[in-house]
Protein backbone atom coordinates (compact mmCIF):
# COMPACT_ATOMS: atom_id res chain seq x y z
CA UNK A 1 -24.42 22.61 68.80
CA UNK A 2 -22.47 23.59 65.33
CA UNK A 3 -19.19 22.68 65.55
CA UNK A 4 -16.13 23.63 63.45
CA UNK A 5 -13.62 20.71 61.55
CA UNK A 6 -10.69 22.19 62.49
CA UNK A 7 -8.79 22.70 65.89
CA UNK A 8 -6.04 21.37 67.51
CA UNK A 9 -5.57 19.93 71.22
CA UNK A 10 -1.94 18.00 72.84
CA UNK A 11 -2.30 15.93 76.33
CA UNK A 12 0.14 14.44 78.10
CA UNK A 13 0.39 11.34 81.27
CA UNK A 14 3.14 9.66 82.75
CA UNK A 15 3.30 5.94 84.02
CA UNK A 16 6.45 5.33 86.15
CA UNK A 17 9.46 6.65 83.69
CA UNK A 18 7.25 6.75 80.73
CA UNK A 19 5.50 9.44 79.46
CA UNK A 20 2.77 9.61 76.76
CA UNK A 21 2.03 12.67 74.78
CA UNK A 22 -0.62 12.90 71.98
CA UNK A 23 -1.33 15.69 69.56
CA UNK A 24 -4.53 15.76 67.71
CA UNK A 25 -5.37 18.26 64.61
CA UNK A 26 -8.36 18.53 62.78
CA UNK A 27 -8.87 19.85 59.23
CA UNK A 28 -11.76 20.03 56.99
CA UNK A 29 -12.62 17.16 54.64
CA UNK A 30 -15.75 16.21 53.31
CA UNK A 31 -16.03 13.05 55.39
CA UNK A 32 -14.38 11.22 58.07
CA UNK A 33 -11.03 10.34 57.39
CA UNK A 34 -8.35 9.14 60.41
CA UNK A 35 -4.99 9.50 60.24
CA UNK A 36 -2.94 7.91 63.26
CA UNK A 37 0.69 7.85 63.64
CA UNK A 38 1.99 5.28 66.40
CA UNK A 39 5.44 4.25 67.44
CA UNK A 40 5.77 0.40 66.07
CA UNK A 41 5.85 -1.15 69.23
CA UNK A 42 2.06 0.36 69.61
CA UNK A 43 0.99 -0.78 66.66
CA UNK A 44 -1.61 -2.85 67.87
CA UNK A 45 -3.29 0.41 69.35
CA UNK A 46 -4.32 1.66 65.99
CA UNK A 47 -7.93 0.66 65.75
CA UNK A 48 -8.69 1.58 69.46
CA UNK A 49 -7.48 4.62 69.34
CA UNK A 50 -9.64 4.73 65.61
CA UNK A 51 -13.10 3.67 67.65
CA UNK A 52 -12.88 6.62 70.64
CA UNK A 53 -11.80 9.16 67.71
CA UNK A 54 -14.44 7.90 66.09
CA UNK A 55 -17.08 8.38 68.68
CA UNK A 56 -16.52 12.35 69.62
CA UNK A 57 -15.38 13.47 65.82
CA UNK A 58 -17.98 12.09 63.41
CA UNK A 59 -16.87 14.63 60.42
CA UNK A 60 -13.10 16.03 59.17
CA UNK A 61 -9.85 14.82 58.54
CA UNK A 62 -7.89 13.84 61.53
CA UNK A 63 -4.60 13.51 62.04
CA UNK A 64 -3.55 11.89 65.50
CA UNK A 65 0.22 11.47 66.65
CA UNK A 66 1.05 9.30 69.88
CA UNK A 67 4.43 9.45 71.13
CA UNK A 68 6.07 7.80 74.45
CA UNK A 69 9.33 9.61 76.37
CA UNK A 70 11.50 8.10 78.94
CA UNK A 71 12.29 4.51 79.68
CA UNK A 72 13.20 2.66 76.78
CA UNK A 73 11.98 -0.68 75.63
CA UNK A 74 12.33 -3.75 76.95
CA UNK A 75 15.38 -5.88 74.98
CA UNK A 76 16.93 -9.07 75.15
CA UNK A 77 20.64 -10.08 73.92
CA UNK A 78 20.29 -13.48 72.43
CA UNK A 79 23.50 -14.95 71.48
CA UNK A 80 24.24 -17.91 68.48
CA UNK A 81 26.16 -20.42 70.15
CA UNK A 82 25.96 -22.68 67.11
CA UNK A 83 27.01 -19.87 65.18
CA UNK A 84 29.68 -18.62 67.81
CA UNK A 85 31.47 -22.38 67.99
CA UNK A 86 31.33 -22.75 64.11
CA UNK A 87 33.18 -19.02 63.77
CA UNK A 88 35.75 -20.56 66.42
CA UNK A 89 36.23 -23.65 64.91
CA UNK A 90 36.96 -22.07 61.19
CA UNK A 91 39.12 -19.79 63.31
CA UNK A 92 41.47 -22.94 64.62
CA UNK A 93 41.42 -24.87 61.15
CA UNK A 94 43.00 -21.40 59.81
CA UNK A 95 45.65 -20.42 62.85
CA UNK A 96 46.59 -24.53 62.87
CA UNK A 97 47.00 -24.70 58.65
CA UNK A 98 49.13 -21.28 58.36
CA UNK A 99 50.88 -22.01 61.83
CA UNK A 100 49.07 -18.66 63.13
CA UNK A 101 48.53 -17.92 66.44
CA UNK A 102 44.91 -17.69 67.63
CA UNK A 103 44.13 -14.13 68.59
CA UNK A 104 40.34 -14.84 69.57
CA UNK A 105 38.81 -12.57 72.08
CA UNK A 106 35.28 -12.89 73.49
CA UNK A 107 34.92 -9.22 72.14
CA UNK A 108 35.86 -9.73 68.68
CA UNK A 109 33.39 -13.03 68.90
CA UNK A 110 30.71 -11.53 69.69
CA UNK A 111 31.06 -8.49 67.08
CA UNK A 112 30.72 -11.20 64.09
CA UNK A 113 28.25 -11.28 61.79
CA UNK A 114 24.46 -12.68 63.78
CA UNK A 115 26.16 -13.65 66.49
CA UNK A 116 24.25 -11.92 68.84
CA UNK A 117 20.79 -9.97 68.02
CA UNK A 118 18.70 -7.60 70.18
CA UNK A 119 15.47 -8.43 70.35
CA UNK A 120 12.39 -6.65 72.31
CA UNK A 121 10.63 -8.42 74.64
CA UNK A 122 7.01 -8.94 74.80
CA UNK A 123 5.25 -6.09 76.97
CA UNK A 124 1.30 -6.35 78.21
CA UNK A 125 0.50 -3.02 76.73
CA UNK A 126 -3.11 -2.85 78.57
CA UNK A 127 -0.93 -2.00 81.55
CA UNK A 128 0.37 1.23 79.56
CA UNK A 129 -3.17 2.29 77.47
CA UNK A 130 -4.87 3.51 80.74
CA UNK A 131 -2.12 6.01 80.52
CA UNK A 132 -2.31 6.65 77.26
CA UNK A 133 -5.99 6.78 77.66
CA UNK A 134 -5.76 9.40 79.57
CA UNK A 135 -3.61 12.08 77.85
CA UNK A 136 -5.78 10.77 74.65
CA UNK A 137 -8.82 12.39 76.68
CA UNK A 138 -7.03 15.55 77.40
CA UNK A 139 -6.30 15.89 73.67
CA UNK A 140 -9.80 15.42 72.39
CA UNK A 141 -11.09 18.13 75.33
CA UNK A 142 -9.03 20.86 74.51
CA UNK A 143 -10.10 20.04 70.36
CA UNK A 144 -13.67 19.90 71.25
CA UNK A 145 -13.78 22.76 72.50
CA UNK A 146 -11.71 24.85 70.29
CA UNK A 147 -14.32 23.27 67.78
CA UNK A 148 -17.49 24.17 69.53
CA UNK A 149 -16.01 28.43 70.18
CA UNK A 150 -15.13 28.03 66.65
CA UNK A 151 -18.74 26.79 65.59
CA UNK A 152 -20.28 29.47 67.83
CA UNK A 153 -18.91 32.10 65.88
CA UNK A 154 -19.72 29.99 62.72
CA UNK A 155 -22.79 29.90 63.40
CA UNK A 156 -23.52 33.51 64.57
CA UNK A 157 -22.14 34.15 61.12
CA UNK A 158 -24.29 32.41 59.13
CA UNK A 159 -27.38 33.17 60.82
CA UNK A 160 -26.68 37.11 59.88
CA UNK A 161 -26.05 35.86 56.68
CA UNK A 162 -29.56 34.16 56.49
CA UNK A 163 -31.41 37.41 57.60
CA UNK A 164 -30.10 38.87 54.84
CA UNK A 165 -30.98 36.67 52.79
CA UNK A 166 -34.09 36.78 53.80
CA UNK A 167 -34.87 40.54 53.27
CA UNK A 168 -33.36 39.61 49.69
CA UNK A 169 -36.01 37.35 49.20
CA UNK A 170 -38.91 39.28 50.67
CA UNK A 171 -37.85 42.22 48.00
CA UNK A 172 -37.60 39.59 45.44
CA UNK A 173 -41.37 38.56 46.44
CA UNK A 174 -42.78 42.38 46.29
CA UNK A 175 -41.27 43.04 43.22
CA UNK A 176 -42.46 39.79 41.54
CA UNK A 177 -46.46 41.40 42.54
CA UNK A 178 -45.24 44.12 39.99
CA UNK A 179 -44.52 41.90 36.80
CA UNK A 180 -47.95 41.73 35.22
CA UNK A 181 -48.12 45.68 35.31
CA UNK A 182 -44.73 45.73 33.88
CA UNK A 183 -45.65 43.19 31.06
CA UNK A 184 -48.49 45.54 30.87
CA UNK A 185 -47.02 48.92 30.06
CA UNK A 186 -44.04 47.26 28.22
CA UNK A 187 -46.96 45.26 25.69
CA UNK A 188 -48.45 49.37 25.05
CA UNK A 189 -45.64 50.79 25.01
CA UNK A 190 -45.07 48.54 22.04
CA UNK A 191 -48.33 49.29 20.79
CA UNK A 192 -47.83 53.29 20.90
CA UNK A 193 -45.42 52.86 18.47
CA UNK A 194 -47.67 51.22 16.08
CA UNK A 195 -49.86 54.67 16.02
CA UNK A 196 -53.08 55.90 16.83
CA UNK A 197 -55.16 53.62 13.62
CA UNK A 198 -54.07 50.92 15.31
CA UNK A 199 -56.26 49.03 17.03
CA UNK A 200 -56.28 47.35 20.43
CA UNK A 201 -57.99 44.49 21.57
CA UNK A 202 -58.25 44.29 24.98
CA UNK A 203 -59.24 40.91 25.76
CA UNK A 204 -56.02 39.70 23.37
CA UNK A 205 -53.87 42.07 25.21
CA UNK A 206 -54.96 40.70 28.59
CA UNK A 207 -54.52 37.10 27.78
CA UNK A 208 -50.77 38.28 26.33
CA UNK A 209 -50.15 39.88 29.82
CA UNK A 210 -51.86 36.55 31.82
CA UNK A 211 -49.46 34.73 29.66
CA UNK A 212 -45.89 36.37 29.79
CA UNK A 213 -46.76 36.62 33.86
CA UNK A 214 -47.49 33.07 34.07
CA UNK A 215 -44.02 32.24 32.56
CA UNK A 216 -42.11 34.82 34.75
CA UNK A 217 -44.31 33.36 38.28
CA UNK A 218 -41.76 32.79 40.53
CA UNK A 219 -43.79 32.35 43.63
CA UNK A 220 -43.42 28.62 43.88
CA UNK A 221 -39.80 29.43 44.03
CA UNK A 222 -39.58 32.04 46.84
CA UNK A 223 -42.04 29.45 48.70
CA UNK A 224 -39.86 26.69 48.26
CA UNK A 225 -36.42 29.37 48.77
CA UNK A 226 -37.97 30.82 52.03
CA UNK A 227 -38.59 27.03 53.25
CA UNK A 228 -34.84 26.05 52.77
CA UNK A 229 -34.06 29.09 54.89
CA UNK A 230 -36.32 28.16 57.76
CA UNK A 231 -34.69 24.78 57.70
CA UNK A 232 -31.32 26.15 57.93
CA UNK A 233 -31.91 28.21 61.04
CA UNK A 234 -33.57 24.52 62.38
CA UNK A 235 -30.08 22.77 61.75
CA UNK A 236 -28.60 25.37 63.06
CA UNK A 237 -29.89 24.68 66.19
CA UNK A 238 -29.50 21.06 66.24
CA UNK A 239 -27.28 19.56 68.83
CA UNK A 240 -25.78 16.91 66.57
CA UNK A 241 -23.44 17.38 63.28
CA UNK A 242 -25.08 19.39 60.76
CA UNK A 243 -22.61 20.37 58.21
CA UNK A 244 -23.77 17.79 55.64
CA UNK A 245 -27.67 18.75 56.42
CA UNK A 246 -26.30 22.48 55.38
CA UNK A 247 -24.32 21.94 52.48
CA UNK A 248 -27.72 19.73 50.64
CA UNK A 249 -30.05 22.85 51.90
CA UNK A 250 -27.77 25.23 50.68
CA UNK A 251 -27.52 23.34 47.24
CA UNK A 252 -31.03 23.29 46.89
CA UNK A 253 -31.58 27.24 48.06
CA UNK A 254 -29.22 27.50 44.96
CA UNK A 255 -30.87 25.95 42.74
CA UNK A 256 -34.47 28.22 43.32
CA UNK A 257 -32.50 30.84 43.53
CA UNK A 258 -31.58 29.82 39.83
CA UNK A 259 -34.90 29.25 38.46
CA UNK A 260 -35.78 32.50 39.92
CA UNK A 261 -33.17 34.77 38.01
CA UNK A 262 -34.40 32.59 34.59
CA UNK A 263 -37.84 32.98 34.96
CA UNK A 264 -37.78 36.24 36.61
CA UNK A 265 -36.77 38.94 33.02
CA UNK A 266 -36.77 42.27 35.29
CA UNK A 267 -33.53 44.25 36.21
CA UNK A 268 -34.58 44.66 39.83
CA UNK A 269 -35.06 40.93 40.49
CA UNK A 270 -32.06 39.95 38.76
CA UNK A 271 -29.87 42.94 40.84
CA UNK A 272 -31.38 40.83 43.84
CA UNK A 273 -30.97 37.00 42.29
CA UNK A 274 -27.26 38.55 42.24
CA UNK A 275 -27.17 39.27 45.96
CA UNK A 276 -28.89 36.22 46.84
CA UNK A 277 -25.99 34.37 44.81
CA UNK A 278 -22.81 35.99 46.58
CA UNK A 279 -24.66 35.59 50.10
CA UNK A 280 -25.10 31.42 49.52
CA UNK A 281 -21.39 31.56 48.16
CA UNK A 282 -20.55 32.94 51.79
CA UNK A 283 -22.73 30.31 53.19
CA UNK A 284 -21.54 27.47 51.32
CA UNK A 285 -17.81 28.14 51.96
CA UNK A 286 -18.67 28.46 55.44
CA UNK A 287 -20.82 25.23 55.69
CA UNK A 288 -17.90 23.19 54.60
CA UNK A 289 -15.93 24.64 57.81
CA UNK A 290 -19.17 22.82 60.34
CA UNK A 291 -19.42 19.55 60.95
């Protein structure tokens, strides 16, 4: 099934006080590129969260943000007491040496420099990634399946596109029959002008039209142009990513289509070649949208 890069899907699941929320948006790119934002204390998440991303989005930049409400984190108030007694003992060496009296609260202790620090305490975080899990799953539905409408109309798109293209190419191929009679008429045409005492030979002037025909054959190229169609509308109807598959096809349907506008020195053709051009245009900007 063709599938769009971009689309955009949010789930949510709650664990006791906690609640996890992640966003996922996809964009195009021309590979796979993941972009996860995690609160620090989740750090360690980042390449699981990489591995089931990368198993249901193969193609596309993706930008992932996982965010946790509600209960805070677990801390722990460590306090000095090495540092605490030495802060008390400087304190009494001053009050005794300038006859001061010692004002020294447990308060204004504690609010010195490192004498107490806040630390987190360890958490098993495989109790919390079921949860996570979960509103992770929700988030990657609802952007597969904005994907997949998105590819169906993608798809319908470019397959109308490819019909017309077609027709193009099938005019292209009835009015290439006509170029030896049009290399004919032009060569005595030519030779009218030279007046009735000259003189004609046939067998040269058939060779000359064998010749100029032979350079402007383009029936390889329709062969080959028609092909790259017919292998389109097969990817198109793959049920794995295609969007590289299209892009190389589509370069390639370019490239005959090309050749054929060189080779090919008639107005009519190159009106078509023309057509042909703006119609894989269409198709290539839309290729890069599948992926």
């Amino acid at each position: 099934m063709v599938q769009s890069m971009t689309g955009f899907g949010r789930g949510c699941a709650q664990a006791g006080a906690r609640t996890f929320s992640v966003e996922i948006r996809t964009l195009n790119h021309r590979f796979a590129e993941y972009v996860i934002h995690l609160p620090r204390e989740l750090g360690e998440w980042e390449e699981r969260l990489r591995r089931e991303l990368t198993a249901h989005l193969s193609r596309g930049r993706v930008e992932v943000w996982v965010n946790v409400r509600g209960q805070s984190w677990p801390k722990a108030v460590r306090v000095d007491g090495q540092l605490a007694r030495a802060y008390v003992e400087v304190a009494q060496a001053v009050a005794q040496q300038f006859s001061l009296k010692l004002d020294l609260t447990p308060a204004v202790l504690l609010s010195l420099p490192e004498v107490i620090t806040v630390e987190e305490q360890e958490v098993d975080l495989e109790l919390w990634w079921p949860t996570c899990a979960q509103a992770l799953s929700e988030a990657l539905t609802k952007v597969l399946a904005m994907r997949q409408r998105e590819g169906v109309a993608l798809k319908e798109d470019m397959l109308s596109k490819l019909m017309v293209l077609h027709q193009l190419t099938q005019d292209i191929k009835s009015l290439a029959a006509a170029v030896p009679d049009f290399y004919r008429n032009k060569l005595q045409e030519r030779l009218a002008t030279l007046g009735p005492e000259a003189v004609v030979d046939e067998t040269r002037l058939a060779q000359e039209v064998v010749f100029m025909a032979d350079r402007a054959d383009i029936n390889e190229e329709v062969v080959r142009l028609l092909s790259h169609f017919d292998q389109l509308e097969a990817a198109l109807a793959m049920d794995e990513p295609v969007g590289r598959r299209l892009e190389f096809l589509l370069q390639e349907a370019n490239r005959e289509v090309n050749t054929i506008g060189s080779k090919a020195q008639d107005k009519d053709i190159s009106s078509l070649v023309v057509q042909c051009k703006a119609e894989l245009e269409k198709l290539r900007e839309q290729a890069q949208n599948v992926e």
